[in-house]
Structure formats: C-alpha cells, structure tokens
N, C-alpha and C. Protein backbone atom coordinates (compact mmCIF):
# COMPACT_ATOMS: atom_id res chain seq x y z
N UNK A 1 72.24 67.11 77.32
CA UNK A 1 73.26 68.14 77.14
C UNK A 1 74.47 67.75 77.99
N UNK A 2 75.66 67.13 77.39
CA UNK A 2 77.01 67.44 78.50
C UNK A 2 77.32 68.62 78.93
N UNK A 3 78.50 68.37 79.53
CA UNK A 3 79.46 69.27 80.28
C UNK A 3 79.45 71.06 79.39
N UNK A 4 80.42 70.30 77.66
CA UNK A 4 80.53 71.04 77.37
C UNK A 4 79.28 72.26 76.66
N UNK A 5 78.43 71.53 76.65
CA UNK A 5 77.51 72.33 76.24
C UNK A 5 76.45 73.11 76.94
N UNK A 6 76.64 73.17 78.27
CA UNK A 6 75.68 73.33 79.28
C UNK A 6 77.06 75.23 79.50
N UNK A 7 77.92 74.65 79.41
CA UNK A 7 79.24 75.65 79.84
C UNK A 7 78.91 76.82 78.49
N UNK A 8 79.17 76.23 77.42
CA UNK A 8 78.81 77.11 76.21
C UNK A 8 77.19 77.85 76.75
N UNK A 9 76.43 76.82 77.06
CA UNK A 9 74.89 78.16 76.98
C UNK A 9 75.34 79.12 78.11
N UNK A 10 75.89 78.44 79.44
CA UNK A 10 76.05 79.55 79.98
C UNK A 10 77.00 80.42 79.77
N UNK A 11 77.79 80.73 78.97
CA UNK A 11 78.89 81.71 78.65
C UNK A 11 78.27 82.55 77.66
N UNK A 12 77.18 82.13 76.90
CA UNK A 12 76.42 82.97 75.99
C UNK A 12 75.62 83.72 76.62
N UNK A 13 74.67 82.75 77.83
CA UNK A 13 73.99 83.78 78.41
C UNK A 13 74.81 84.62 78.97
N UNK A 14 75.44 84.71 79.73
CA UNK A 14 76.50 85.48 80.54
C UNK A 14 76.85 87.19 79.80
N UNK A 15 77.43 86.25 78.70
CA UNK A 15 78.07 87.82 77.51
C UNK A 15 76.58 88.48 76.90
N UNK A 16 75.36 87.67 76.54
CA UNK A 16 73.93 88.71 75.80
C UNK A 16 74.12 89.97 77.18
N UNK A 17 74.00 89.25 78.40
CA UNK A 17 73.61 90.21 79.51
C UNK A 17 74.65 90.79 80.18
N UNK A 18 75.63 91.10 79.58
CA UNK A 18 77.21 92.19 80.14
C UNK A 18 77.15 91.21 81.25
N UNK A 19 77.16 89.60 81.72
CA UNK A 19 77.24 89.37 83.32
C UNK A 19 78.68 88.93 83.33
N UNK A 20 79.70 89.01 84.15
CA UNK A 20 80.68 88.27 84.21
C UNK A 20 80.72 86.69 84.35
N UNK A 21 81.43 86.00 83.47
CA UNK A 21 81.42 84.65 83.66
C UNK A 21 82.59 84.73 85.08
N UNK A 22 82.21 84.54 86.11
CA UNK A 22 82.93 83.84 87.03
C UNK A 22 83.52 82.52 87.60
N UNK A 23 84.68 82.34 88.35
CA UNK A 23 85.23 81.43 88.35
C UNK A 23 84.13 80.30 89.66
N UNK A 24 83.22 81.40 90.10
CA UNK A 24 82.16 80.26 91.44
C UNK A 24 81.33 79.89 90.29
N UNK A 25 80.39 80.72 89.17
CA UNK A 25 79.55 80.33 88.30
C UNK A 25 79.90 79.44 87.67
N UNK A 26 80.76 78.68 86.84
CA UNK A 26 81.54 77.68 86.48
C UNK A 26 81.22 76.49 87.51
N UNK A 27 81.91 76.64 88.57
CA UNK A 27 82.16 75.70 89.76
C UNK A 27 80.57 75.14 89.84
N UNK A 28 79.91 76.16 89.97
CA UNK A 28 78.09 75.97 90.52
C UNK A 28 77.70 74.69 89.12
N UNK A 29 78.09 75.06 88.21
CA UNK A 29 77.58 74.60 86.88
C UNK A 29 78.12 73.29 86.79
N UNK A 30 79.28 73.29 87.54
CA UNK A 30 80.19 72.04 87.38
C UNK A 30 79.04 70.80 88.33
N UNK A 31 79.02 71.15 89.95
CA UNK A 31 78.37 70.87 90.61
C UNK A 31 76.70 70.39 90.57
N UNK A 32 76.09 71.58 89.77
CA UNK A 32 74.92 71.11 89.42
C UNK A 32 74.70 70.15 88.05
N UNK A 33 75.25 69.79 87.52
CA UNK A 33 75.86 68.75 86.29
C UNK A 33 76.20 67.62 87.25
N UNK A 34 76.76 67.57 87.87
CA UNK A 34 76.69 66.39 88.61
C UNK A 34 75.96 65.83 89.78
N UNK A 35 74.77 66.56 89.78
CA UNK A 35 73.92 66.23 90.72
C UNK A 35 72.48 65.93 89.79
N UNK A 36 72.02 64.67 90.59
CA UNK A 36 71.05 63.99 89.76
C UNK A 36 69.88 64.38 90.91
N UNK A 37 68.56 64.12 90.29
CA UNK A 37 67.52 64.43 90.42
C UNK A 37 66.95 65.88 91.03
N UNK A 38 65.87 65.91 92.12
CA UNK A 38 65.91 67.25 92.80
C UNK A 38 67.05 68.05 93.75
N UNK A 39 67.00 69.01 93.84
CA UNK A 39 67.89 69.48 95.05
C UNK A 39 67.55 71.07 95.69
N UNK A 40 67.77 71.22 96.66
CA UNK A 40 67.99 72.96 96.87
C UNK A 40 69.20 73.93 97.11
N UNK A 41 69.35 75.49 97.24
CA UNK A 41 70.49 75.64 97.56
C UNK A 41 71.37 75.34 98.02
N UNK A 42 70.77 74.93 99.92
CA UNK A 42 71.82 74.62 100.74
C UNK A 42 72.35 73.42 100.20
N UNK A 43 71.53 72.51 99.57
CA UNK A 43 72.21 71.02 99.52
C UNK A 43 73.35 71.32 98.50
N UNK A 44 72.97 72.02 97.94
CA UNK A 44 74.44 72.71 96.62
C UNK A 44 75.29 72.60 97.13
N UNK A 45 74.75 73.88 98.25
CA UNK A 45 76.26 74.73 98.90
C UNK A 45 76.64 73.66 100.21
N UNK A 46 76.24 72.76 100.88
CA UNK A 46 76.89 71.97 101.55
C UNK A 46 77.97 70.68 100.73
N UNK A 47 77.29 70.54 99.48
CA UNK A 47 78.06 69.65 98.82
C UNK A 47 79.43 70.31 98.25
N UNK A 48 78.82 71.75 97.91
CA UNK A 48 80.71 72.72 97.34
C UNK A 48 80.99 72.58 99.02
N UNK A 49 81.26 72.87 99.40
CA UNK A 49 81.35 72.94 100.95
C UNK A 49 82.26 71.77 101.53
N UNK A 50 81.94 70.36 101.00
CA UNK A 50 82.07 69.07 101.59
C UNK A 50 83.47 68.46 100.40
N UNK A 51 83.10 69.23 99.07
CA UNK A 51 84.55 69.15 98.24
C UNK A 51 85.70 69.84 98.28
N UNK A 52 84.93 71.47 99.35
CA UNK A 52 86.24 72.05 99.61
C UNK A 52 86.24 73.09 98.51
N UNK A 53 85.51 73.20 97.84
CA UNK A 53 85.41 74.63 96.99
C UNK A 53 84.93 75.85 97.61
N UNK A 54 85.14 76.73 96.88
CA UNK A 54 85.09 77.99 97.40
C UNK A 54 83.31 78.92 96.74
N UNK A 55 82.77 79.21 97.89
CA UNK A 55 81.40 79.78 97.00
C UNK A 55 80.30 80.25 98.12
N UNK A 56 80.01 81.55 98.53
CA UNK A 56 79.31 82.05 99.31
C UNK A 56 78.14 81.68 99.04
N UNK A 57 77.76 81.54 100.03
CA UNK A 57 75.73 81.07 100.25
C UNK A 57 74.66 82.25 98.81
N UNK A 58 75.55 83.26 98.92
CA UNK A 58 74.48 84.42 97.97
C UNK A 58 74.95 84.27 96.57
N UNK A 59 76.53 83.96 96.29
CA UNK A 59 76.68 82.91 95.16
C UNK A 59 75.98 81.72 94.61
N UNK A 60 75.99 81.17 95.53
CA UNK A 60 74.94 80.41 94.98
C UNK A 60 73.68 80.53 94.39
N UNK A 61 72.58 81.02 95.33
CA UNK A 61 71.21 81.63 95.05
C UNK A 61 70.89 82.42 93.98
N UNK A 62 72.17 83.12 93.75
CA UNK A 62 72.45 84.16 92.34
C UNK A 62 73.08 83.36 91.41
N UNK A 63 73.80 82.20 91.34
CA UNK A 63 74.19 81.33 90.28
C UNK A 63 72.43 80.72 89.81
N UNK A 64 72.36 80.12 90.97
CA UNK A 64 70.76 79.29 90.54
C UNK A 64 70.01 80.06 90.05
N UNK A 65 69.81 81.14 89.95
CA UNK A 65 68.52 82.01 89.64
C UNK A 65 69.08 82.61 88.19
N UNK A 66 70.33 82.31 87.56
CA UNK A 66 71.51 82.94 86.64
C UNK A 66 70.90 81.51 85.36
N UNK A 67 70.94 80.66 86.29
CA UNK A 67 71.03 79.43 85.52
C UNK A 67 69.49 78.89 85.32
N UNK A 68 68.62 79.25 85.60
CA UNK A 68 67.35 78.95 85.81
C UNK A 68 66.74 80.10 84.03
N UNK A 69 67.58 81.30 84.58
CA UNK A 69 66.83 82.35 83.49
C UNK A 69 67.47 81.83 81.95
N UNK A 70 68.87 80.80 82.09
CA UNK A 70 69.59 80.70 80.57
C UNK A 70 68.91 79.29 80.22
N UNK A 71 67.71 78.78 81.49
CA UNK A 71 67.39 77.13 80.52
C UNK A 71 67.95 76.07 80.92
N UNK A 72 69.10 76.38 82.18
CA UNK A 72 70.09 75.11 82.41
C UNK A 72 69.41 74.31 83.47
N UNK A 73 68.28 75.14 84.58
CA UNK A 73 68.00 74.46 85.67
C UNK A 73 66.23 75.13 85.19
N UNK A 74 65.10 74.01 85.85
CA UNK A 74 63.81 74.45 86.58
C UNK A 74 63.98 74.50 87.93
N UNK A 75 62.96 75.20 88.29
CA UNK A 75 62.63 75.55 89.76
C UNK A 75 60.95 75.15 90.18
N UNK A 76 61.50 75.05 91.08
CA UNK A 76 59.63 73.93 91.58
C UNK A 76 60.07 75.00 93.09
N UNK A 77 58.44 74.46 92.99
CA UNK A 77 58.26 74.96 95.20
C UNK A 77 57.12 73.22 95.04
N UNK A 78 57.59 72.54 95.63
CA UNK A 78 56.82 71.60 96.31
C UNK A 78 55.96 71.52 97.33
N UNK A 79 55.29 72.72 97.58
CA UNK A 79 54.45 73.15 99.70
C UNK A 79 55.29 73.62 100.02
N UNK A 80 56.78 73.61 100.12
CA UNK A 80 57.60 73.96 100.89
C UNK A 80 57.91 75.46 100.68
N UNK A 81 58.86 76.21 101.89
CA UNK A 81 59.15 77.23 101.50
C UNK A 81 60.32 77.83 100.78
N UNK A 82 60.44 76.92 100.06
CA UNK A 82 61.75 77.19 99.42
C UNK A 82 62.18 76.54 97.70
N UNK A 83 62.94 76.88 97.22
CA UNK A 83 62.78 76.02 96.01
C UNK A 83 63.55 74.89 95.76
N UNK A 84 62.91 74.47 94.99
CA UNK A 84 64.34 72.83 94.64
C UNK A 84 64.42 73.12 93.12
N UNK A 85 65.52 72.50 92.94
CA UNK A 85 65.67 72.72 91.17
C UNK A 85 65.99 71.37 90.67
N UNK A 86 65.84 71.26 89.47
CA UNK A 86 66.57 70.37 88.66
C UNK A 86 67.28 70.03 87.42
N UNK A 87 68.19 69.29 86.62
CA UNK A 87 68.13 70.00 85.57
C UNK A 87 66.97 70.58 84.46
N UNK A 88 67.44 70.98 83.76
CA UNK A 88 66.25 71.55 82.79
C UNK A 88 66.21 70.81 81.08
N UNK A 89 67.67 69.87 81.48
CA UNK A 89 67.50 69.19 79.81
C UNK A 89 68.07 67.74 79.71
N UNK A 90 68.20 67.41 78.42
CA UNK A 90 68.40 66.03 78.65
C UNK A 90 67.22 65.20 79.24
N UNK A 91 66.45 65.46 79.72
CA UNK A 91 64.78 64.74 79.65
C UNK A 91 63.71 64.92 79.36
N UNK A 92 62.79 64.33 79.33
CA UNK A 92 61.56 64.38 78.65
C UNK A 92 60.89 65.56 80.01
N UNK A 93 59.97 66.26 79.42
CA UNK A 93 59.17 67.12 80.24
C UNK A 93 58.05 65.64 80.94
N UNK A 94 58.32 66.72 82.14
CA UNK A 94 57.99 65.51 83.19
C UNK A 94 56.89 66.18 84.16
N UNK A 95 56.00 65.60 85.45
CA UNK A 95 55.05 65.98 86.00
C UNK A 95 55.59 65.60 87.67
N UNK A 96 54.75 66.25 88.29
CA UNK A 96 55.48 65.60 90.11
C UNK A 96 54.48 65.23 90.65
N UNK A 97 54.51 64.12 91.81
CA UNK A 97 53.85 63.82 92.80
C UNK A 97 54.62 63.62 93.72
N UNK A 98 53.74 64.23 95.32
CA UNK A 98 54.40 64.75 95.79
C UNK A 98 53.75 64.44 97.61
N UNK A 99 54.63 63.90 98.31
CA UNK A 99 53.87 63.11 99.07
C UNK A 99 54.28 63.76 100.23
N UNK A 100 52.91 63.90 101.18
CA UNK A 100 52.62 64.85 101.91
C UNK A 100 53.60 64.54 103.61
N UNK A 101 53.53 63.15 103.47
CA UNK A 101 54.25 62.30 104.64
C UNK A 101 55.79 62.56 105.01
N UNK A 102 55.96 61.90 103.66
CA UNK A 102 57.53 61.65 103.64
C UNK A 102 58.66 62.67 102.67
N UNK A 103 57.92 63.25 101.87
CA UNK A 103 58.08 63.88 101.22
C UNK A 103 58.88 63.71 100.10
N UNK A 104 58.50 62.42 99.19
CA UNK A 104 59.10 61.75 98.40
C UNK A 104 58.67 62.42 97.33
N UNK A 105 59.31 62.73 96.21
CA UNK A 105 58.82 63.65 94.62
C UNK A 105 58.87 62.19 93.99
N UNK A 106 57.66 61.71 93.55
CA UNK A 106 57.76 60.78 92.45
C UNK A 106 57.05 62.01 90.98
N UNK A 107 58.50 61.13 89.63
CA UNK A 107 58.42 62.42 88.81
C UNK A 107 57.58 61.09 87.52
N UNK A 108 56.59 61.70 86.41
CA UNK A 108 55.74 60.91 85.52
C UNK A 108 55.48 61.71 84.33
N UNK A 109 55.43 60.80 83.48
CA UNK A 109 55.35 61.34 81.95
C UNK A 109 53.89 61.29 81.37
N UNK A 110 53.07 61.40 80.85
CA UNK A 110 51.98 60.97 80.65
C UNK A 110 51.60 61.76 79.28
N UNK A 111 51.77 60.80 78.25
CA UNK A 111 50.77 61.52 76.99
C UNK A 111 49.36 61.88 77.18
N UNK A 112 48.50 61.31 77.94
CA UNK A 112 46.74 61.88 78.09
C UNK A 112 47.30 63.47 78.54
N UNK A 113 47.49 63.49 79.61
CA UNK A 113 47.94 65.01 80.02
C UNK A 113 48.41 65.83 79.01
N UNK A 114 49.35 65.06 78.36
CA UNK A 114 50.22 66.08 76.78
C UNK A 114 48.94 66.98 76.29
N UNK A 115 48.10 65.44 75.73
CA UNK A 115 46.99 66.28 74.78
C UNK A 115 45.79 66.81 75.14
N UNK A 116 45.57 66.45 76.56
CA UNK A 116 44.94 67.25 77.14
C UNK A 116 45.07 68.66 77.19
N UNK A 117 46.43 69.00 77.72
CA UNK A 117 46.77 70.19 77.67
C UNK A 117 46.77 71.06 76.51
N UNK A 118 47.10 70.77 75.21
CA UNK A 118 47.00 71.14 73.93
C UNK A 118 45.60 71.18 73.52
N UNK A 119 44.46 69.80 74.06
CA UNK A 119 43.16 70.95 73.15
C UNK A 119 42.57 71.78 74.35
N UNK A 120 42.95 72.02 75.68
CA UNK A 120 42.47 72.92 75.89
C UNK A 120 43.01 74.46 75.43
N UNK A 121 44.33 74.18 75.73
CA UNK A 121 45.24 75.35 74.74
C UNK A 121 44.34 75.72 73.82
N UNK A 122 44.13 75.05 72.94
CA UNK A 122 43.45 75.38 71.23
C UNK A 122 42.18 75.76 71.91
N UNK A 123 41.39 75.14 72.71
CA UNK A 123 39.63 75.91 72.81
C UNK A 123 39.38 77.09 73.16
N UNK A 124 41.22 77.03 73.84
CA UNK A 124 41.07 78.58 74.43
C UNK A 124 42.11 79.64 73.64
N UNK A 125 42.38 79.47 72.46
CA UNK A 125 43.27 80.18 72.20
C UNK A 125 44.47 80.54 73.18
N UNK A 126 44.91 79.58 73.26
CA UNK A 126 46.15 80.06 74.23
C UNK A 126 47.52 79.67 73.80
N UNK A 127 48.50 80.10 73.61
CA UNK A 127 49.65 79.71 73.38
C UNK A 127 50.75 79.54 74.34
N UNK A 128 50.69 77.88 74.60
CA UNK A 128 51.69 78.06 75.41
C UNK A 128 52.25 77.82 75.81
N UNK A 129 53.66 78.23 77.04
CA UNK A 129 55.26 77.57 76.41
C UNK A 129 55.49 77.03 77.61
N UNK A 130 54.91 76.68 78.52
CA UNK A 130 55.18 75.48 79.40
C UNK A 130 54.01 75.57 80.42
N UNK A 131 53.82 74.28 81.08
CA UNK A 131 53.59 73.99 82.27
C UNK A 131 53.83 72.85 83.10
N UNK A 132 53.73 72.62 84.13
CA UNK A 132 53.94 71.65 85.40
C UNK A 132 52.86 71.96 86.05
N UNK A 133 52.61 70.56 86.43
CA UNK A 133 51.85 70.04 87.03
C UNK A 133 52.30 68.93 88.59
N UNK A 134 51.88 69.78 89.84
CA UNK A 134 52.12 68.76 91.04
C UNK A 134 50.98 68.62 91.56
N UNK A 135 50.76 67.18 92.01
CA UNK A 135 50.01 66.44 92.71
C UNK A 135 50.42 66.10 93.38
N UNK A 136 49.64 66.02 95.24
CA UNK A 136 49.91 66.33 96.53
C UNK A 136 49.09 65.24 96.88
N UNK A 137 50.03 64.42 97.47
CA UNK A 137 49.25 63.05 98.28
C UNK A 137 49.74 62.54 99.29
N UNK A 138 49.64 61.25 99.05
CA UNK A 138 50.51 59.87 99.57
C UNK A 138 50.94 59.20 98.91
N UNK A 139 52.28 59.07 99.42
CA UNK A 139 52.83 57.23 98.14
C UNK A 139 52.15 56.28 98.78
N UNK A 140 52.37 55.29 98.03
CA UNK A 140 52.39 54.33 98.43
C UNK A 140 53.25 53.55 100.09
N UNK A 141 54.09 53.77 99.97
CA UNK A 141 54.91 53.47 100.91
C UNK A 141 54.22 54.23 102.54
N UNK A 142 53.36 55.19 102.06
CA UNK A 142 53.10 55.94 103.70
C UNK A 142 51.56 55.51 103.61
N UNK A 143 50.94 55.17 102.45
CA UNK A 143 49.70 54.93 102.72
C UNK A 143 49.41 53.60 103.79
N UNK A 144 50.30 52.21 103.08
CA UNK A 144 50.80 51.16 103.63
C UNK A 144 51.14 51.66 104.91
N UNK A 145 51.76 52.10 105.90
CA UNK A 145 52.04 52.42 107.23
C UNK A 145 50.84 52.88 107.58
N UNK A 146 50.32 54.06 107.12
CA UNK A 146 49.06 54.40 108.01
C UNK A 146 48.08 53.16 107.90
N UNK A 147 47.75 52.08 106.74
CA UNK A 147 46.80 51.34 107.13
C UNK A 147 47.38 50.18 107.93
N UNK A 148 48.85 50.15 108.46
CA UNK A 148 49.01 48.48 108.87
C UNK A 148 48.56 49.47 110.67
N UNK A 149 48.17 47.85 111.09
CA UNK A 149 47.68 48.17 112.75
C UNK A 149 48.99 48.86 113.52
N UNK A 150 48.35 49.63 114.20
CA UNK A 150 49.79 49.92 115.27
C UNK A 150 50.14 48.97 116.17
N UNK A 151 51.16 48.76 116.28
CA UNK A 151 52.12 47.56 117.66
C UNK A 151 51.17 48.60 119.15
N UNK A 152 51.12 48.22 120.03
CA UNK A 152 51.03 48.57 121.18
C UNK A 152 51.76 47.62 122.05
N UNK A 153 52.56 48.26 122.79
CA UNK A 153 53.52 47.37 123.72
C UNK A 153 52.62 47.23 124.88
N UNK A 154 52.97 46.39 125.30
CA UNK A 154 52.33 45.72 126.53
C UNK A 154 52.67 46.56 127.76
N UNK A 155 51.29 46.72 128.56
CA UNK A 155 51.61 47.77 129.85
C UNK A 155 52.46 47.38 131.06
N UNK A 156 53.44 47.61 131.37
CA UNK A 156 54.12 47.04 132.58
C UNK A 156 53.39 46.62 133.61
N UNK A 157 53.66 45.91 134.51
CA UNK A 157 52.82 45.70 136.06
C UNK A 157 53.10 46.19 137.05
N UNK A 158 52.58 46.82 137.34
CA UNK A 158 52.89 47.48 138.67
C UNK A 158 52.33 46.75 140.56
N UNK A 159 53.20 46.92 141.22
CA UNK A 159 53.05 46.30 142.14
C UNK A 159 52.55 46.96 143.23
C-alpha cells in the first residue's frame, strides 16, 4: 500500500466514525509510512520530535490505537510492557521470534504453520480471522556468546 492509499483508508476510517481527520493524524501516518520494521510509541514520538514536528505524547498513542483499529498498523507485546507496532500491509502475514538476550525480533513465514492452522480451524469448527504466533528464545548470535569460554584476565600481583 503507498502513501496515497494508506491516507485514503485513513480518511475513510476517520469520516465512518464522526473522528476528525487531523493535521498530527496525517503527520503520525506520514511518519509511520516511513518507518520500516518494528517500533513503539516513544520511538515515533522521538523521531516527530527529532524532525521538528509538532505532536503530543497522547497524540500519538491515540493516533496508533486510531490506526491499528482502520488495518494500517499491528500491535504485538513481545514480554515486554508495552507495545511495538508495525505496518499491517504490503507483506505477507508473518510469525516472530523473539530473543530473550538481546532482544532481537527475527520475523518468518512458514506454509506448515499456514496449514496447520487451517485443519485445526476445520476439526474444530472455528473460523478464523487471524493469528500470530511468538516464539521466545535465543538467536543465534547470543547462543554463540553464552557457549564461547569466558576471557578471565589475569590476577594482578601483589606485593
């Protein structure tokens, strides 16, 4: 989805629900369009912040949660206490792993999971219109550190 079409859903959502299209909601939309992969509020609002735009901390949280309900953004909690979002289109539905160390989101596609999910759907009569899936580990990269030996520096001498 570009620019312009991300602007159109939200101006539709906006008018179904009497909300005012505002001139920060725009800005937020502008901003989150140009931010790639995960993120959270503050990192939003430090980046409007760092361009010099104009947009209160509760603007924000109420843009994201504006934009989350019209389809433009998902929302994850990773362990943490807070949420991260991302966009919501333009990619394939995707899965997280999620590493306990460093706290790296590696994101994965996987058809077994697809149809997994679908015949259990069907055994159970269930219909249904999304899910995510996170898995809580280690990458690679921290597993490697915890198994290499630790350095120990050599004890001074004392006299």
């Amino acid at each position: 989805m570009d620019h312009h079409t991300a602007k159109d859903t939200l101006s539709g959502f906006l008018k179904d629900r009497g909300l005012r299209p505002t001139r920060e909601r725009y800005l937020l939309l502008e901003e989150v369009m140009r931010t790639e992969g995960h993120f959270d509020a503050d990192t939003l609002f430090a980046s409007l912040t760092r361009r010099g735009l104009k947009a209160s901390r509760a603007t924000v949280y109420n843009t994201l949660e504006i934009l989350v309900q019209a389809g433009l953004l998902s929302r994850y909690r990773f362990g943490e206490n807070h949420s991260r979002y991302e966009k919501a289109f333009g990619r394939p539905r995707h899965d997280h792993m999620i590493c306990l160390e460093c706290g790296e989101i590696l994101e994965f596609v996987s058809g077994k999971l697809e149809t997994l999910q679908q015949e259990i759907c069907s055994e159970m009569e269930f219909d249904m219109e999304n899910s995510t899936l996170q898995i809580f580990g280690r990458c690679p990269a921290c597993r490697k550190r915890a198994a290499s030996p630790k350095t120990v520096s050599p004890k001074k001498k004392t006299r």
